[in-house]
Protein backbone atom coordinates (compact mmCIF):
# COMPACT_ATOMS: atom_id res chain seq x y z
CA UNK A 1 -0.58 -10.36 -21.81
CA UNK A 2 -0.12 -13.07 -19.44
CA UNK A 3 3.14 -15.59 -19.29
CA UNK A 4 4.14 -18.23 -17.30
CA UNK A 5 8.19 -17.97 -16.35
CA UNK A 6 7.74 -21.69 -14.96
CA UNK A 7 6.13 -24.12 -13.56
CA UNK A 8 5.78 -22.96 -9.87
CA UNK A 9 3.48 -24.36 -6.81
CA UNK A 10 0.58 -22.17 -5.26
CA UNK A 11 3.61 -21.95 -2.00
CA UNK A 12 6.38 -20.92 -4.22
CA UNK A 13 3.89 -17.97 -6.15
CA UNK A 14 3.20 -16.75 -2.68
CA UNK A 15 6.89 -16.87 -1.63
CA UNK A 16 8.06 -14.91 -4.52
CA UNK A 17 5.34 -12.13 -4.22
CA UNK A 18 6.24 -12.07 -0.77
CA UNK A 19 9.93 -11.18 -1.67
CA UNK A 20 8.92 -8.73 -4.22
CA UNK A 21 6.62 -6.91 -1.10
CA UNK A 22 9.60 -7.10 1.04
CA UNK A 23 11.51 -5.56 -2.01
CA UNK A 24 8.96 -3.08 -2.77
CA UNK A 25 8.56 -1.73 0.93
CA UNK A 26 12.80 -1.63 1.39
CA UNK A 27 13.22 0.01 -2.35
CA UNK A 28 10.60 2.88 -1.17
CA UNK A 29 12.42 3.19 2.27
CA UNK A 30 15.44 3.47 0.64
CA UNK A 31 14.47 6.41 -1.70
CA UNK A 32 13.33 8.33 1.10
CA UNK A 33 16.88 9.17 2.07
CA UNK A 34 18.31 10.23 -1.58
CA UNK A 35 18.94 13.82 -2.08
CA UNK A 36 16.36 14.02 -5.14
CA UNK A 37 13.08 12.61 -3.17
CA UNK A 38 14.15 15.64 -0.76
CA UNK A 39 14.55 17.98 -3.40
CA UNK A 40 11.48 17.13 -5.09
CA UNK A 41 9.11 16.86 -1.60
CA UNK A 42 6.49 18.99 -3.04
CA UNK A 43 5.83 16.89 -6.00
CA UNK A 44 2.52 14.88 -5.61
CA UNK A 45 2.95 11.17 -4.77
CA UNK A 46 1.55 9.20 -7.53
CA UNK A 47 -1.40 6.91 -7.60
CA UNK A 48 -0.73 3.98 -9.74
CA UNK A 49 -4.18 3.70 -12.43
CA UNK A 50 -4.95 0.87 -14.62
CA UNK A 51 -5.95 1.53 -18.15
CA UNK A 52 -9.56 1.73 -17.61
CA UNK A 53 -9.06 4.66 -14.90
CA UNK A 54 -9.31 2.23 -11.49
CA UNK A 55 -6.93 2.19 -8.63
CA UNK A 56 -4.41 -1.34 -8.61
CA UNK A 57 -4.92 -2.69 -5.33
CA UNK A 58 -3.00 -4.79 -2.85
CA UNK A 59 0.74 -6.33 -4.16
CA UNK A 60 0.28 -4.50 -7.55
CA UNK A 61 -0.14 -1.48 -5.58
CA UNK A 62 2.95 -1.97 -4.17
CA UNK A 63 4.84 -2.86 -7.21
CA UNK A 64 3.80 0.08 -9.04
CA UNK A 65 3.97 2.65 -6.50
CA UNK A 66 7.85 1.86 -5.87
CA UNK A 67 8.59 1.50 -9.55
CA UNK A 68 8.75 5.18 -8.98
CA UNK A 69 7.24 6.76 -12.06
CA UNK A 70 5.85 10.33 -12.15
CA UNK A 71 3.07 9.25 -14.62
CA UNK A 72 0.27 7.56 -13.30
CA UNK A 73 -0.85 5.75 -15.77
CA UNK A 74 0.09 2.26 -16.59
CA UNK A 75 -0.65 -0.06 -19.81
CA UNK A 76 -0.51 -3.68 -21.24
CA UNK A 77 1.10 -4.17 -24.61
CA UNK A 78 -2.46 -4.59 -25.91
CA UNK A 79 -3.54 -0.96 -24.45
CA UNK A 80 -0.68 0.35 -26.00
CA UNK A 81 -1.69 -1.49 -30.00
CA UNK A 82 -5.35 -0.39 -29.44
CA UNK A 83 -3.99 3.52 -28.39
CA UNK A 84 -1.96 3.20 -32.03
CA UNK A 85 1.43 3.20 -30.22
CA UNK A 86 4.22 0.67 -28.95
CA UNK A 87 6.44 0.28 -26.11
CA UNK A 88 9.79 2.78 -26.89
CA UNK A 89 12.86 0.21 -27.55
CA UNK A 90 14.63 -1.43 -24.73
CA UNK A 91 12.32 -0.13 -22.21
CA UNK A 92 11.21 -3.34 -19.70
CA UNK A 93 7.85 -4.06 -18.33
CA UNK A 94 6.49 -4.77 -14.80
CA UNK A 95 5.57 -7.99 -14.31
CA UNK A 96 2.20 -7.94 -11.91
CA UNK A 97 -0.36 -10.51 -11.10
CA UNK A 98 -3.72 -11.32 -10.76
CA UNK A 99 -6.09 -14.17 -9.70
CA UNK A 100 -7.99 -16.58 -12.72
CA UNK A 101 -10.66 -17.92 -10.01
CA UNK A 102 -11.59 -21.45 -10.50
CA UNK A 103 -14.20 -24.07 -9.05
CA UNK A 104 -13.83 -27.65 -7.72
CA UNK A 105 -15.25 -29.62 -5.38
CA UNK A 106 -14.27 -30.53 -2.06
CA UNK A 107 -15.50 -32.64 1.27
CA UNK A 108 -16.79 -30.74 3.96
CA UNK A 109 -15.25 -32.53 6.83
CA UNK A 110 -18.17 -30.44 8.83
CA UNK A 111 -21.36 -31.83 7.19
CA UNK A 112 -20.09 -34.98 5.14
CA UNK A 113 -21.00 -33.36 1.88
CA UNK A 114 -19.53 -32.02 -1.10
CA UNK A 115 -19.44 -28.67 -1.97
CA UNK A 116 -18.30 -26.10 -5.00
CA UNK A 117 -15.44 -24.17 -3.59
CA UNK A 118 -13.52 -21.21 -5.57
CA UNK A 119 -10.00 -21.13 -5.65
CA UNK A 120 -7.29 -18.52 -7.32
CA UNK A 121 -4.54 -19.51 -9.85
CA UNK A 122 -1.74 -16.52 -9.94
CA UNK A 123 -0.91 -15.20 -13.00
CA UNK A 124 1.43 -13.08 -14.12
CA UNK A 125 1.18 -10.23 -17.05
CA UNK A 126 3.42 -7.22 -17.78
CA UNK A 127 2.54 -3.45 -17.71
CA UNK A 128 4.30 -0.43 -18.87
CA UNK A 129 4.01 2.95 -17.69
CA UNK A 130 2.78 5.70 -19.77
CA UNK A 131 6.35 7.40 -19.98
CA UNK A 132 7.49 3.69 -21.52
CA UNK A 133 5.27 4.36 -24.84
CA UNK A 134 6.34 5.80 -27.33
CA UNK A 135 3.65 8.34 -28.57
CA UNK A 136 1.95 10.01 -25.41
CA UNK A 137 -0.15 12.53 -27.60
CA UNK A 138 -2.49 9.20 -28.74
CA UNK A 139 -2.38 8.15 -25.06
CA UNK A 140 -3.28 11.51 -23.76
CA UNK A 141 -5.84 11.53 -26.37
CA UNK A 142 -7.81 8.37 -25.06
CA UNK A 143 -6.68 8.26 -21.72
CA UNK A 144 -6.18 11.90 -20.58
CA UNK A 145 -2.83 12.64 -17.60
CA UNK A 146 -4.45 13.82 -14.01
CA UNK A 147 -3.56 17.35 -13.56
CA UNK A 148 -0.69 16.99 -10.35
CA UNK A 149 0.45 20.31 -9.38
CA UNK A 150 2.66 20.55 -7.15
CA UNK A 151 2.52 22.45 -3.67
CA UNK A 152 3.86 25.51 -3.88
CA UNK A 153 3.70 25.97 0.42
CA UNK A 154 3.08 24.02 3.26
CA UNK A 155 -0.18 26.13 3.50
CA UNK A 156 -1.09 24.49 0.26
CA UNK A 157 -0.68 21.22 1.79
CA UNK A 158 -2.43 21.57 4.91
CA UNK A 159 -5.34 22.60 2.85
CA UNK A 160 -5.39 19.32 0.94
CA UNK A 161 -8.90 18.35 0.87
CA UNK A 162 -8.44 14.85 1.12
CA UNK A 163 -6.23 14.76 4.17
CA UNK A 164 -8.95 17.49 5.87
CA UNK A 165 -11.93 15.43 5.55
CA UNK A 166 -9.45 11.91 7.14
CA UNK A 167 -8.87 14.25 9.73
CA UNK A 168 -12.70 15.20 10.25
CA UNK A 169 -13.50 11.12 9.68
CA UNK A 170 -10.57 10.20 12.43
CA UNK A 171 -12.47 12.48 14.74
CA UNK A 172 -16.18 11.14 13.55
CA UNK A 173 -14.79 7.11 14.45
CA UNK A 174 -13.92 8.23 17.78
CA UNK A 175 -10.35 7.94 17.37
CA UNK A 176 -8.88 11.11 19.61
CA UNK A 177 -5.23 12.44 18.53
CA UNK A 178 -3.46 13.34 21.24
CA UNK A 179 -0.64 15.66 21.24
CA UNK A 180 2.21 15.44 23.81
CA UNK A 181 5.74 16.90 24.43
CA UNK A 182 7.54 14.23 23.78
CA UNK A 183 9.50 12.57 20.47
CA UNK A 184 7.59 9.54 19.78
CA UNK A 185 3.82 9.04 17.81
CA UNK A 186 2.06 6.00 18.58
CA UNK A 187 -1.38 3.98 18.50
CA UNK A 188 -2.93 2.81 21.27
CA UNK A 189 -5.71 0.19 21.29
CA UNK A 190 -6.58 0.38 24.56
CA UNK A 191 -7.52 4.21 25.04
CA UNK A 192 -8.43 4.11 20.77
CA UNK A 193 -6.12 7.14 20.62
CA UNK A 194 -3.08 8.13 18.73
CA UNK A 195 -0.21 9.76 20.65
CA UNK A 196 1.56 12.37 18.61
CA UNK A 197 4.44 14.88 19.05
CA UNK A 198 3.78 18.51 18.79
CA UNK A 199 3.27 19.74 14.91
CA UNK A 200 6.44 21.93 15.67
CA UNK A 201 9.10 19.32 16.05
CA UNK A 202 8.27 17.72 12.68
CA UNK A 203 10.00 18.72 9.87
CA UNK A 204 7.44 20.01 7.67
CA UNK A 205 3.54 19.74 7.46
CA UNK A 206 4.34 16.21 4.86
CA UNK A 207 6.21 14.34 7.32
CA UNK A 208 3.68 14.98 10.14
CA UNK A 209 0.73 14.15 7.65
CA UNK A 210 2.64 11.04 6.99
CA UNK A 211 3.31 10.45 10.65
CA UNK A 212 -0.52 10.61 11.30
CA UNK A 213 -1.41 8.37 8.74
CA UNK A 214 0.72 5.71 9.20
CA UNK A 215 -0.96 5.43 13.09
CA UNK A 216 -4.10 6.23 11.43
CA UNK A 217 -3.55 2.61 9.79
CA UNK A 218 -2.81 0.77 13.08
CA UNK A 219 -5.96 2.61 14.22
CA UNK A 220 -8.22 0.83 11.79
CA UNK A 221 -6.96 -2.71 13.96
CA UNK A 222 -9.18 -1.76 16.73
CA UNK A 223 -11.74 -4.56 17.83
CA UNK A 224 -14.31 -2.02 16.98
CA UNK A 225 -13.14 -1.65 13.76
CA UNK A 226 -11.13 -3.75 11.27
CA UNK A 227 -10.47 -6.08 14.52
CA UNK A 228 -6.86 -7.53 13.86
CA UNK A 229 -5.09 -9.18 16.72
CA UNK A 230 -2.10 -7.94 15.50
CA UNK A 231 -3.36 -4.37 16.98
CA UNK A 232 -5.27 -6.25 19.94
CA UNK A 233 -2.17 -8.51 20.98
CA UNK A 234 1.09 -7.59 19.73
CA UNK A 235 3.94 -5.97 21.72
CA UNK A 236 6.94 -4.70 20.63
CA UNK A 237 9.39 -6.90 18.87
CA UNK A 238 7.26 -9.55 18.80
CA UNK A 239 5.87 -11.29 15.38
CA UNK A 240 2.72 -10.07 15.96
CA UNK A 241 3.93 -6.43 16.00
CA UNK A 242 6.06 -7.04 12.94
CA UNK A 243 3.80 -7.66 11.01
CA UNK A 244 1.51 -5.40 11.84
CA UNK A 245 4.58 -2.50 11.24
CA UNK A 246 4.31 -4.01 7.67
CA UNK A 247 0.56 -3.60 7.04
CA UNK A 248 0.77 0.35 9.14
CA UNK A 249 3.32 1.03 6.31
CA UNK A 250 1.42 -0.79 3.26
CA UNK A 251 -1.93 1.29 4.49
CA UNK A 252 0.13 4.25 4.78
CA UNK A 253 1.92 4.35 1.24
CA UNK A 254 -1.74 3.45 -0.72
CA UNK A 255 -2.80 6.56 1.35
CA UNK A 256 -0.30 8.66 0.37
CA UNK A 257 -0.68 7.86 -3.11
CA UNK A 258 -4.78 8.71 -2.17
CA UNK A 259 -4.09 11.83 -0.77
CA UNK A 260 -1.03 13.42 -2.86
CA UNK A 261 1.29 14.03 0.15
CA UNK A 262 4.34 12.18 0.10
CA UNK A 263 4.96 9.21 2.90
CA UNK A 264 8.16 9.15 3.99
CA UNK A 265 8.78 5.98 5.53
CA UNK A 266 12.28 6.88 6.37
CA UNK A 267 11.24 8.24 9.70
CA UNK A 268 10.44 4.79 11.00
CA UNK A 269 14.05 3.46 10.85
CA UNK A 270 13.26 0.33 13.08
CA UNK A 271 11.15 -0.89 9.88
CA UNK A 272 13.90 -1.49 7.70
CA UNK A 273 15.25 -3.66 10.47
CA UNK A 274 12.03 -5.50 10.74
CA UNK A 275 11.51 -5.98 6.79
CA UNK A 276 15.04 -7.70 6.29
CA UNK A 277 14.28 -9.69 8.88
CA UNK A 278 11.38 -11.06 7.16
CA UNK A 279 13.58 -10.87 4.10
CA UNK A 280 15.51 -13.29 5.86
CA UNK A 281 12.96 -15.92 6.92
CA UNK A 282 11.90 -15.86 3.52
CA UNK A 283 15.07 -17.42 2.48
CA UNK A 284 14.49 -20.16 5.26
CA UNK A 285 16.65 -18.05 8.31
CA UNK A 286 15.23 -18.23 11.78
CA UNK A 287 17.58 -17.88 14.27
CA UNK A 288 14.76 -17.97 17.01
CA UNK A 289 13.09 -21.10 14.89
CA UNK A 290 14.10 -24.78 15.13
CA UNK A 291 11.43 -25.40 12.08
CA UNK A 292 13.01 -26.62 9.09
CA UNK A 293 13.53 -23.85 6.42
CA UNK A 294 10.78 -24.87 3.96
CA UNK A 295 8.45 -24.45 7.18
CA UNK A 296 9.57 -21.08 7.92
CA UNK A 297 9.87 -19.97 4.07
CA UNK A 298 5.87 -20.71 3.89
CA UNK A 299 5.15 -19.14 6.66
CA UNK A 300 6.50 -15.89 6.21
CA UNK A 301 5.15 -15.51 2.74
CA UNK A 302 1.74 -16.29 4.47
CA UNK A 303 2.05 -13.72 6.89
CA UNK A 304 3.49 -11.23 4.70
CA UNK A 305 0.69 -11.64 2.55
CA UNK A 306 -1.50 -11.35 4.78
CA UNK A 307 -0.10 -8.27 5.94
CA UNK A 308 -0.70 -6.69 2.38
CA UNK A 309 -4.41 -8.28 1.88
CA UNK A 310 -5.04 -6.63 5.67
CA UNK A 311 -2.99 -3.17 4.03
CA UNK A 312 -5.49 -3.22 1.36
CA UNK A 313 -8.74 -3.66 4.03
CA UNK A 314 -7.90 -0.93 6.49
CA UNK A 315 -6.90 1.18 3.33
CA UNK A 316 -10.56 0.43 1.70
CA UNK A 317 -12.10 0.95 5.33
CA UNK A 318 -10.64 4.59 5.47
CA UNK A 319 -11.13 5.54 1.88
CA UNK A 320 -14.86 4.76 1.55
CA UNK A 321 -15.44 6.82 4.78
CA UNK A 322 -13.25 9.87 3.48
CA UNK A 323 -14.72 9.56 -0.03
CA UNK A 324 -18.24 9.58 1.32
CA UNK A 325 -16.97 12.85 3.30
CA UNK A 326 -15.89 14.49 0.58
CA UNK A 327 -19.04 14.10 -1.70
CA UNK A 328 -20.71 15.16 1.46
CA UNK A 329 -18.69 18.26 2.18
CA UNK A 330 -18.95 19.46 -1.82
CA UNK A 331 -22.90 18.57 -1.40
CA UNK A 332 -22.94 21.15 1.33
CA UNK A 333 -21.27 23.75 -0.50
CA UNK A 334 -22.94 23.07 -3.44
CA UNK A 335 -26.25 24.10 -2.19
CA UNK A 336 -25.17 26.96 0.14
């Protein structure tokens, strides 16, 4: 079901889903501190599905994930009628987006002549998690829960498959980890490696999985790779580095969800700092700036955007190599 709140430019779209990123990312970081995501660490992180079974990408990602559901299944009010059920009373949907591609012409300034170009329109429409409806023995029925057990030991999770074979592909791109005695993990572009502290000052086995796949993200940057200058060229506390703490983190919490393991983006305390400062040029503050505010505002939401669209790239880049590990690794023991 899609709806239109009100009449809003292309620019003020991208603004709002901006904010709600922002939102999403602080909301997440947040939770990581409260006594019950503690309590409950060896729950499975959730992978938000769409009715038909596939993976929401990008900003509905994002939205989904940090709604914070334990079901991972989410529906439209139409999947819910064709299942034979309804949404329970007073429960609220989440209101998500996606892009009705159109064609026009335009001048190429390049050759002189016109060409067909596509272009997206936004759109919003509202989904409801599976623990929203109101009979889940018709939803199970057609669209069947995905067993999540949770880890009983931190044995358990250092056997998780997934995480194994990222490990095995990390090695196979040439990417070495590096383990020193010292307190802070890093990536660096220049020697392709990833700096980490020892597996005994971490916490647990979750927060150094987390740890290693948040650099694993900045990782993908490398000009070899993904190529994004954000890796090649930025320096702490600069924009460029900002934002490219906001796509490491976007990377890492689709990869979480991928994997099982929880991501606890509470380690990396300096991001909150950096995401409500972005939540702050979004409302047209700049204290560095001298551009007006509507200059700033559009900018940010570009960026921002961008951030999550190069979140969803490194996260596809990874996946299809792991995935493509895995069916190779069960091919092997299949025929052994």
């Amino acid at each position: 079901m899609a709806y239109q709140t009100k009449q809003q430019t292309a620019g003020q779209i991208k603004e709002e889903m901006a904010t709600e990123v922002l939102n999403s990312l602080i909301n997440n970081h947040e939770r990581c501190n409260t006594e019950e995501w503690k309590k409950n660490w060896h729950l499975p992180a959730v992978l938000p599905l769409k009715a038909s079974g596939g993976m929401y990408r990008g900003f509905n990602f994002l939205k989904l994930f940090s709604a914070g559901y334990g079901d991972e299944r989410f529906f439209t009010f139409k999947n819910a009628k064709d299942m034979d059920t309804y949404i329970k009373k007073g429960e609220k949907g989440i209101p998500i987006m996606y892009a009705e591609i159109r064609k026009k012409n335009e001048l190429n300034p390049a050759t002189g002549l016109e060409e067909e170009i596509e272009y997206p329109i936004w759109k919003r429409y509202v989904v409801f998690n599976a623990q929203q409806l109101a009979d889940l023995e018709k939803v199970d029925k057609v669209r069947p829960p995905i067993e999540r057990k949770p880890f009983s030991s931190e044995m358990q999770i250092e056997q998780n498959e997934y995480f194994s074979a990222l490990m095995m592909v990390a090695d196979e791109m040439g990417i070495m980890i590096d383990h020193q005695k010292q307190d802070k993990a890093y990536y660096s572009p220049a020697a392709d490696k990833i700096v980490m502290p020892p597996m005994e000052s971490f916490q647990d086995y979750i927060s150094y999985a987390g740890t290693l796949m948040h650099e694993m993200a900045h990782a993908t940057g490398h000009k070899d790779r993904l190529n994004r200058l954000s890796v090649e060229k930025g320096k702490f506390g600069d924009e460029a580095y900002a934002i490219e703490e906001i796509t490491a983190e976007c990377t890492s919490l689709m990869l979480s969800a991928r994997t099982g393991l929880k991501y606890d983006s509470s380690q990396h305390e300096n991001h909150l700092a950096y995401l409500h400062s972005w939540g702050n040029r979004l409302k047209g503050i700049d204290e560095k700036s001298k551009k007006p505010s509507e200059e700033i505002k559009k900018e940010a939401a570009k960026m921002i955007m961008g951030a999550v669209s190069n979140a969803q790239k490194a996260f596809d880049y990874i996946n299809e190599k792991v995935e493509a590990k895995l069916a190779q690794l069960q091919e092997k023991e299949r025929t052994m």
